[in-house]
Protein backbone atom coordinates (compact mmCIF):
# COMPACT_ATOMS: atom_id res chain seq x y z
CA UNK A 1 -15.40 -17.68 -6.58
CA UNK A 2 -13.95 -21.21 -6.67
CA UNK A 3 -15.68 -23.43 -4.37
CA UNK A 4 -13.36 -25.40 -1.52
CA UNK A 5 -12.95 -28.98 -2.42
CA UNK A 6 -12.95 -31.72 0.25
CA UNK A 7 -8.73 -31.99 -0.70
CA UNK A 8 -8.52 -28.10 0.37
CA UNK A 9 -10.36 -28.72 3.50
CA UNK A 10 -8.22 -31.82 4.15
CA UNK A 11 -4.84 -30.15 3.56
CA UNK A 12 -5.56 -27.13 5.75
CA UNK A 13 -6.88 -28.88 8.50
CA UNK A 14 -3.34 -31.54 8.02
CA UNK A 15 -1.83 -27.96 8.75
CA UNK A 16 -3.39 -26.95 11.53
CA UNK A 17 -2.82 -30.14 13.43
CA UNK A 18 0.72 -30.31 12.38
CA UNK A 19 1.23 -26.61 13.80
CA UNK A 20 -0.96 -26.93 17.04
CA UNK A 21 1.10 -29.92 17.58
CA UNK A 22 4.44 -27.95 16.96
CA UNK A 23 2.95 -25.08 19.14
CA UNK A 24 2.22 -27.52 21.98
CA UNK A 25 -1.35 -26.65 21.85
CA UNK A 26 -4.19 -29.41 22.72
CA UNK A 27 -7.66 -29.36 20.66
CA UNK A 28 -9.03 -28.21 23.90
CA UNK A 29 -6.35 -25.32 24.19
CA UNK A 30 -6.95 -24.34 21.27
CA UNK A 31 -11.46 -24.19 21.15
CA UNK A 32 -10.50 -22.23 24.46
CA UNK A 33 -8.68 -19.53 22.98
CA UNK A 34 -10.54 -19.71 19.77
CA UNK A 35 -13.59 -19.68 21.48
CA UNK A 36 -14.96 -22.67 19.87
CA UNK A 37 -16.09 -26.48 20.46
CA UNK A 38 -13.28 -29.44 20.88
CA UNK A 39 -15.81 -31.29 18.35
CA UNK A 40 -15.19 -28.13 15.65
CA UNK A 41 -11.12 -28.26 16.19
CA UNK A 42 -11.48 -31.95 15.69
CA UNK A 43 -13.38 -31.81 12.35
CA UNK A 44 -11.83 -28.88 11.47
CA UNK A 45 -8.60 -30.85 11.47
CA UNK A 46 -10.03 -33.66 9.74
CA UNK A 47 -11.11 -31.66 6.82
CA UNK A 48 -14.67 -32.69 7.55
CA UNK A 49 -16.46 -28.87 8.44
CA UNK A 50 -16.09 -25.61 6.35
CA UNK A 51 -14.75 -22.30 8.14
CA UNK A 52 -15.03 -18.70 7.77
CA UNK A 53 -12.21 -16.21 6.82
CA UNK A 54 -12.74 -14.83 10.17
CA UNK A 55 -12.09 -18.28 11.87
CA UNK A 56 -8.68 -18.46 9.54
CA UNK A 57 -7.45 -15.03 11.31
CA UNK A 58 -8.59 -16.11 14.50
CA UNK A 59 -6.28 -19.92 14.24
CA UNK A 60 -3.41 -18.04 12.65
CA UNK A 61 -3.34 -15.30 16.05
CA UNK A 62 -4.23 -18.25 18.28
CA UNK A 63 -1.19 -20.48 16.75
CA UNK A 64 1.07 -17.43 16.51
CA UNK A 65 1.43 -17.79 12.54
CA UNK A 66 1.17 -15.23 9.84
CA UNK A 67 -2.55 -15.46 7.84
């Protein structure tokens, strides 16, 4: 299994802030629904935290995107 690079991490999280932005979703909108901390959102965006496959599902049914 390939491991995720710091530019993978960085490019997903670009994408979620680009689409909770679209959405007109705030970071705290978004932990809400996700269940999760404003601080995880935030370095989630910033490519600076690792996620689970679980977590993806969970931010593409929270954003309303297919995984």
């Amino acid at each position: 299994m390939e491991k995720v690079t710091e530019t993978t991490l960085q490019t997903i999280g670009e994408n979620v802030k680009r689409i909770r932005i679209m959405k007109g979703f705030t970071q705290q909108s978004l932990a809400e629904k996700l269940d999760k901390s404003i601080n995880f959102i935030s370095l989630l965006e910033n490519g600076k935290t690792g996620f689970s496959i679980q977590t993806i599902i969970d931010l593409c049914s929270a954003l309303e995107v297919d995984a």
